[in-house]
PDB file of N, CA and C in Angstrom:
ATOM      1  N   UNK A   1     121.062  70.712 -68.803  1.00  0.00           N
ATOM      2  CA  UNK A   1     121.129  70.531 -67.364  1.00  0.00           C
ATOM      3  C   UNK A   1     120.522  71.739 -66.643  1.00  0.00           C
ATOM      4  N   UNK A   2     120.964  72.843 -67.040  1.00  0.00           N
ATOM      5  CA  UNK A   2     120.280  73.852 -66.400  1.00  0.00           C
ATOM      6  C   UNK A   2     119.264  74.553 -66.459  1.00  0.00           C
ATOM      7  N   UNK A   3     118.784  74.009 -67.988  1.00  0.00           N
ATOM      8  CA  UNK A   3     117.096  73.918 -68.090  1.00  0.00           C
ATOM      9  C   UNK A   3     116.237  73.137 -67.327  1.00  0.00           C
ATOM     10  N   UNK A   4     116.997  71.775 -66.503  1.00  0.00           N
ATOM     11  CA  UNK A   4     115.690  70.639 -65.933  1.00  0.00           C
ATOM     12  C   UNK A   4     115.826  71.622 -64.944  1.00  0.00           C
ATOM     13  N   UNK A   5     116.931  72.204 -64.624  1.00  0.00           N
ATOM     14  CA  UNK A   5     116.804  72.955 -62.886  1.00  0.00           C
ATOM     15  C   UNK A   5     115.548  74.068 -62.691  1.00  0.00           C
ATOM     16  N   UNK A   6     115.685  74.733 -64.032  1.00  0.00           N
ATOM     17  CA  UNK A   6     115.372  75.847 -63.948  1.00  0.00           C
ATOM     18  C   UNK A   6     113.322  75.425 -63.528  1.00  0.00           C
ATOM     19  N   UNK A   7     113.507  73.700 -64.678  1.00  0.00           N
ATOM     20  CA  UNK A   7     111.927  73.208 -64.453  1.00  0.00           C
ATOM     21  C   UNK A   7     111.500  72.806 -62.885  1.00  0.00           C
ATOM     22  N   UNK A   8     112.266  72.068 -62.417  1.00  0.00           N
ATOM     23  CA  UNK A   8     112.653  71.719 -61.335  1.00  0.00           C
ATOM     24  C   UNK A   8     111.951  72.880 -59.941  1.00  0.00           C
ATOM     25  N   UNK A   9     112.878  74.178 -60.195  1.00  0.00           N
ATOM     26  CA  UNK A   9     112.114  75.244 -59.340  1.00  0.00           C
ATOM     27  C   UNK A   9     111.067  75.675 -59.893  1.00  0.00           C
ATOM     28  N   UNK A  10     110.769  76.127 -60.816  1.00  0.00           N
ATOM     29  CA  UNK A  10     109.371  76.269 -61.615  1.00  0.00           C
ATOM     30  C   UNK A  10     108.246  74.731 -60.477  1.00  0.00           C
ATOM     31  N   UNK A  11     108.490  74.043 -60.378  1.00  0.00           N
ATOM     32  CA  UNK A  11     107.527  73.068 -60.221  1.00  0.00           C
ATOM     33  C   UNK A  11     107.385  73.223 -58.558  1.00  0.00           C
ATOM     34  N   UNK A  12     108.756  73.254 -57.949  1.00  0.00           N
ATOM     35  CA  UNK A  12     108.340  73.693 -56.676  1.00  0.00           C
ATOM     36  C   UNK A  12     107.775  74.273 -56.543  1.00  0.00           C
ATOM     37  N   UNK A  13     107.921  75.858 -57.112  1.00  0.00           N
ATOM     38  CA  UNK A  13     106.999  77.015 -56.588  1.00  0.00           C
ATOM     39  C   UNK A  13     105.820  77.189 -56.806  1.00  0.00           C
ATOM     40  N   UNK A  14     105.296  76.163 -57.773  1.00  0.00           N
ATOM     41  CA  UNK A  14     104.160  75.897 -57.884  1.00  0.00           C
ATOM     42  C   UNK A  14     103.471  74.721 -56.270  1.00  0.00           C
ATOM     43  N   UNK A  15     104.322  74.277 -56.357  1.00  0.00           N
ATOM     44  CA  UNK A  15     103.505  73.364 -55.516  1.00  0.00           C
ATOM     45  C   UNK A  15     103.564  74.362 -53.931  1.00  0.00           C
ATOM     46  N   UNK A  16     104.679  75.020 -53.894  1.00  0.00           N
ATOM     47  CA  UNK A  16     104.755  75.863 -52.846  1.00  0.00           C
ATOM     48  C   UNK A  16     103.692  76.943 -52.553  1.00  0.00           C
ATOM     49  N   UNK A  17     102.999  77.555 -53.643  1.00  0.00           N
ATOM     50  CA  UNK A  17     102.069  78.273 -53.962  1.00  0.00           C
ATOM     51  C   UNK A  17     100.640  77.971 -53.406  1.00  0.00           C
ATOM     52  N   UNK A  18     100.303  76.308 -53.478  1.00  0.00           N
ATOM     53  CA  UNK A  18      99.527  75.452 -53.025  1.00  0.00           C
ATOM     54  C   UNK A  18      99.318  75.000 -51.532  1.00  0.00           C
ATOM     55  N   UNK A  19     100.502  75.040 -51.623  1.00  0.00           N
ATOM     56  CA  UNK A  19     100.576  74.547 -50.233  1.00  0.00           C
ATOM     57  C   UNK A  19     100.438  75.766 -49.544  1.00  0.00           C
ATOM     58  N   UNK A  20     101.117  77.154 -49.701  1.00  0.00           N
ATOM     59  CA  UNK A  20     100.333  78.450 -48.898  1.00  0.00           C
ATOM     60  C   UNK A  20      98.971  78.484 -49.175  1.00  0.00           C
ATOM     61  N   UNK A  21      98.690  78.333 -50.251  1.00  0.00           N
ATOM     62  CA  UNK A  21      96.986  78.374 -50.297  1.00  0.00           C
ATOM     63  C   UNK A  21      96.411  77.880 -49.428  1.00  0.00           C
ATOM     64  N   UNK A  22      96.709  76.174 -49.396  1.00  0.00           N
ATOM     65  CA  UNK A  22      95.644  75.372 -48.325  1.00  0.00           C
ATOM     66  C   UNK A  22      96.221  75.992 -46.670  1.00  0.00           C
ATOM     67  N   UNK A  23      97.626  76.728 -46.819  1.00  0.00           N
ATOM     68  CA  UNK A  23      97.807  76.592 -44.998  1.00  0.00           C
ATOM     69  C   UNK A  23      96.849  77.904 -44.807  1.00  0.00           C
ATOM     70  N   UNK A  24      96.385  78.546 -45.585  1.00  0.00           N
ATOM     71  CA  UNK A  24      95.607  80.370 -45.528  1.00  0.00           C
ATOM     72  C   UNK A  24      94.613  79.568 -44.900  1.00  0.00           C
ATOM     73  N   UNK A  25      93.788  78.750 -46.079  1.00  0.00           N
ATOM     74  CA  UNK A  25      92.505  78.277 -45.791  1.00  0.00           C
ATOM     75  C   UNK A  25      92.439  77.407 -44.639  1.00  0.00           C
ATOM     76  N   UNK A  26      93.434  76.984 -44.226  1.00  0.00           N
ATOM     77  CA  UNK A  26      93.109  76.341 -42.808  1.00  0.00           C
ATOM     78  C   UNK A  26      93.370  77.396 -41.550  1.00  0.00           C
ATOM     79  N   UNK A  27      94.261  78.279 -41.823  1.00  0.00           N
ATOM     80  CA  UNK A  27      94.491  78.982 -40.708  1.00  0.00           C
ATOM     81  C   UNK A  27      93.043  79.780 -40.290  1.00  0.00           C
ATOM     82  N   UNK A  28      92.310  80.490 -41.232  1.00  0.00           N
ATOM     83  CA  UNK A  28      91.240  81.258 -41.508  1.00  0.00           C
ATOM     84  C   UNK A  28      90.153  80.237 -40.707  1.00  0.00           C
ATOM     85  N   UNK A  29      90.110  78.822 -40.938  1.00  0.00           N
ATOM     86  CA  UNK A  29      89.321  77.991 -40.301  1.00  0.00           C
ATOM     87  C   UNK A  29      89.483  77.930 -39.008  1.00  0.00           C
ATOM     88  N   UNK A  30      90.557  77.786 -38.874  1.00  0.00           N
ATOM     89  CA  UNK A  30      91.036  77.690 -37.530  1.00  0.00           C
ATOM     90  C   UNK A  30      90.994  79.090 -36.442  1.00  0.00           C
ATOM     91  N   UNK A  31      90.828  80.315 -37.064  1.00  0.00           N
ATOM     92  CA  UNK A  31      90.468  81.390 -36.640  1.00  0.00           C
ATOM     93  C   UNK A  31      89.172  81.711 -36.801  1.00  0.00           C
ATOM     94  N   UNK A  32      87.850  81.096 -37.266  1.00  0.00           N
ATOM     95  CA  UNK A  32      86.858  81.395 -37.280  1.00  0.00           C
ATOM     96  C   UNK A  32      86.431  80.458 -35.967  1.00  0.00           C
ATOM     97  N   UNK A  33      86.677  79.099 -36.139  1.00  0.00           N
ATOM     98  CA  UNK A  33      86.400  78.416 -35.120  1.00  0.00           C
ATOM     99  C   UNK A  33      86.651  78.769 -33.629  1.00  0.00           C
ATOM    100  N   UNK A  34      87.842  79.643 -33.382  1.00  0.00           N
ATOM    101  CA  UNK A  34      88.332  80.061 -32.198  1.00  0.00           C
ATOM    102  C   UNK A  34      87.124  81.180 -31.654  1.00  0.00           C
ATOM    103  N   UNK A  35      86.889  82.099 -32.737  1.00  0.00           N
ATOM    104  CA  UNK A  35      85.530  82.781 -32.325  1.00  0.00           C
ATOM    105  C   UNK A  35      84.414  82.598 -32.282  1.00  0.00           C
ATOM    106  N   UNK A  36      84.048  81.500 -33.233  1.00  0.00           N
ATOM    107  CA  UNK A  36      83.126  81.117 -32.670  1.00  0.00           C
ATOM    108  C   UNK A  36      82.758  80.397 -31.517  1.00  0.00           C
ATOM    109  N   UNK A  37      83.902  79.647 -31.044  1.00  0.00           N
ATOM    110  CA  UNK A  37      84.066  79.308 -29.575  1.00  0.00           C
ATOM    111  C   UNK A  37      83.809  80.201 -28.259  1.00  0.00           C
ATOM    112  N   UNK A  38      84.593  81.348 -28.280  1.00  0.00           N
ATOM    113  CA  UNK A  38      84.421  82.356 -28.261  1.00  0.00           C
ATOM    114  C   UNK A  38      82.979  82.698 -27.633  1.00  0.00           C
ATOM    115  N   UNK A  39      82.574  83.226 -28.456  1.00  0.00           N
ATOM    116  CA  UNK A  39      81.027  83.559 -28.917  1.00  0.00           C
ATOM    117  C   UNK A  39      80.403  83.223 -28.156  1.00  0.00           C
ATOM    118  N   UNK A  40      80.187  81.257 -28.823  1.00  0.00           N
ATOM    119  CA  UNK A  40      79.009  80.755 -28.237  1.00  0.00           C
ATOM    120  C   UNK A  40      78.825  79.965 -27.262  1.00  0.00           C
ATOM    121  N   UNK A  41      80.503  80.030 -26.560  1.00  0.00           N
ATOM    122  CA  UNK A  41      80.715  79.219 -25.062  1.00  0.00           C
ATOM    123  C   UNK A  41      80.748  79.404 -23.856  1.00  0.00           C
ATOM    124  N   UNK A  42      82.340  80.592 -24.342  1.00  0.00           N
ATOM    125  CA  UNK A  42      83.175  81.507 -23.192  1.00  0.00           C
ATOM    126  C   UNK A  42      81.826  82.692 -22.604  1.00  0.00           C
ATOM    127  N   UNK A  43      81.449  83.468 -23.789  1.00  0.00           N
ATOM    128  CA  UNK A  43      80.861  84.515 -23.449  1.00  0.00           C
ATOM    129  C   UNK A  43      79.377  84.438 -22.927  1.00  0.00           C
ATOM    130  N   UNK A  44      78.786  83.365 -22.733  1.00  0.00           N
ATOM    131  CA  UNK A  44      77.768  82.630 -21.880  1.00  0.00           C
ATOM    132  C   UNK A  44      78.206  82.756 -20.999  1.00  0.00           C
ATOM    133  N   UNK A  45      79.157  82.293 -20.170  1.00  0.00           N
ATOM    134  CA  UNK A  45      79.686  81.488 -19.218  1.00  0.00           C
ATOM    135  C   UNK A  45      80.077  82.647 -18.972  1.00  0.00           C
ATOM    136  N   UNK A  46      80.475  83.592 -19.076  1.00  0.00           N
ATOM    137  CA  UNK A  46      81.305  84.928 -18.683  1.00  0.00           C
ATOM    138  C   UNK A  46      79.407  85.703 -18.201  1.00  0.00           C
ATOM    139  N   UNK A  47      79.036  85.527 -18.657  1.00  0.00           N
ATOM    140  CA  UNK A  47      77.312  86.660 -18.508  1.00  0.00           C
ATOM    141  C   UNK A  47      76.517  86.108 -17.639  1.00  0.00           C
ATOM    142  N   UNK A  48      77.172  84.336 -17.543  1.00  0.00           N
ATOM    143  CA  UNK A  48      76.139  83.501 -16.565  1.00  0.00           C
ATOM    144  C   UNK A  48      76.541  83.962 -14.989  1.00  0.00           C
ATOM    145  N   UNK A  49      78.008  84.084 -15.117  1.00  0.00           N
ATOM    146  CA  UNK A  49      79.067  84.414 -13.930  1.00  0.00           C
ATOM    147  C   UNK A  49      78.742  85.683 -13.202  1.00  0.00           C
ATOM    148  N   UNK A  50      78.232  86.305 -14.090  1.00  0.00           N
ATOM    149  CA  UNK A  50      77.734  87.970 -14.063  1.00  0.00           C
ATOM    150  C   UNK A  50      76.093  88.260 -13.293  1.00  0.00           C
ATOM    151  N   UNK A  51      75.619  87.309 -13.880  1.00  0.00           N
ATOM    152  CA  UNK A  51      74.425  87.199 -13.676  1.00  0.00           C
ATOM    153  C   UNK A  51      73.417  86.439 -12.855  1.00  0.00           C
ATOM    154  N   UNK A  52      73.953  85.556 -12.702  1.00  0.00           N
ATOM    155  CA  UNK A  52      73.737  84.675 -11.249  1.00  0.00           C
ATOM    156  C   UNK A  52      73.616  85.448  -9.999  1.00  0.00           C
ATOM    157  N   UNK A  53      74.813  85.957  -9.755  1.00  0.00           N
ATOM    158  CA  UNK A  53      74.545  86.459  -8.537  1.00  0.00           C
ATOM    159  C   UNK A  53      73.354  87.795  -7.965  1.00  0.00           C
ATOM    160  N   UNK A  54      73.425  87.903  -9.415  1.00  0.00           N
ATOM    161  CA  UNK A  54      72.325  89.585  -9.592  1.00  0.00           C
ATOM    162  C   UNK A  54      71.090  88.751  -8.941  1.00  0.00           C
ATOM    163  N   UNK A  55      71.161  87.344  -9.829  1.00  0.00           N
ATOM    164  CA  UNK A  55      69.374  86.895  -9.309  1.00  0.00           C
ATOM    165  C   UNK A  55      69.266  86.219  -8.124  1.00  0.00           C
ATOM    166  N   UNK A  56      70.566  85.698  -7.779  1.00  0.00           N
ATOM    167  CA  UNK A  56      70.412  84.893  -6.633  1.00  0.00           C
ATOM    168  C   UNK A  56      70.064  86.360  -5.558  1.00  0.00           C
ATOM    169  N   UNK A  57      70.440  87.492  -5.360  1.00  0.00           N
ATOM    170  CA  UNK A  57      70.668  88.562  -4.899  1.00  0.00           C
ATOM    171  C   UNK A  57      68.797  88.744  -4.917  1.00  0.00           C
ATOM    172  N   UNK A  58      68.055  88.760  -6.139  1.00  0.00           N
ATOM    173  CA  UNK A  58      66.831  89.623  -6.036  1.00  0.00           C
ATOM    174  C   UNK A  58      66.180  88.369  -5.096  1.00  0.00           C
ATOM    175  N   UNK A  59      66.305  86.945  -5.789  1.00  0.00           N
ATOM    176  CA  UNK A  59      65.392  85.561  -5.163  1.00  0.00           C
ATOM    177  C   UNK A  59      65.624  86.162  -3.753  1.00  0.00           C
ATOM    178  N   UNK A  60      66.611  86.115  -2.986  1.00  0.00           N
ATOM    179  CA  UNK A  60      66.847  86.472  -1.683  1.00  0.00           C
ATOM    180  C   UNK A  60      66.121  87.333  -0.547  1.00  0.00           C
ATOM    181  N   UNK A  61      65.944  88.484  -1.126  1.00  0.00           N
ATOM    182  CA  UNK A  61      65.338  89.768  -0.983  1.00  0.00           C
ATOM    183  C   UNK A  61      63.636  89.360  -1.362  1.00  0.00           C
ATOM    184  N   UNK A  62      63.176  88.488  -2.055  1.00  0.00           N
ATOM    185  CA  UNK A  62      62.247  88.619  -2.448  1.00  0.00           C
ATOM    186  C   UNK A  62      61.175  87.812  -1.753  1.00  0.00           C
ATOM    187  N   UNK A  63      62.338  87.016  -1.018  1.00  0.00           N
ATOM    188  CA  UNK A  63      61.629  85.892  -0.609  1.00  0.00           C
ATOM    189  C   UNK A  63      62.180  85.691   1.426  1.00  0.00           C
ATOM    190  N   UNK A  64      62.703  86.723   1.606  1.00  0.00           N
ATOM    191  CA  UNK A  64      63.311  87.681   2.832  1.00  0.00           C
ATOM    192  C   UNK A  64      64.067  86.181   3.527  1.00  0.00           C
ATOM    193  N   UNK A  65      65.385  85.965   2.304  1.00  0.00           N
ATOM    194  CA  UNK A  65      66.226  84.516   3.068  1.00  0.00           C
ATOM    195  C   UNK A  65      67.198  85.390   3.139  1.00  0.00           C
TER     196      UNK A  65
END
């Protein structure tokens, strides 16, 4: 009896082992994706915000509106 137990947790912790594995590899996914979001969305949109007005500013001046 206290050998099936002992198999019993033996088999969980295996499968428990697995199952941290795949939650690493998804979390890691899920944190690459966030930067790359990041990256190639936010930080456009943050430089466009920045930068717009610089040119709307020169067009203005350049063109004496």
């Amino acid at each position: 009896m206290e050998q099936e137990i002992l198999n019993r947790l033996q088999a969980q912790e295996e499968l428990l082992q697995k199952v941290y594995a795949s939650t690493e590899k998804s979390r890691k996914y899920l944190m690459w994706t966030f930067w790359g979001t990041v990256l190639f969305f936010v930080l456009p949109l943050v430089l466009l915000a920045i930068a717009i007005p610089t040119l709307l500013s020169s067009f203005s001046t350049l063109y004496g509106i």
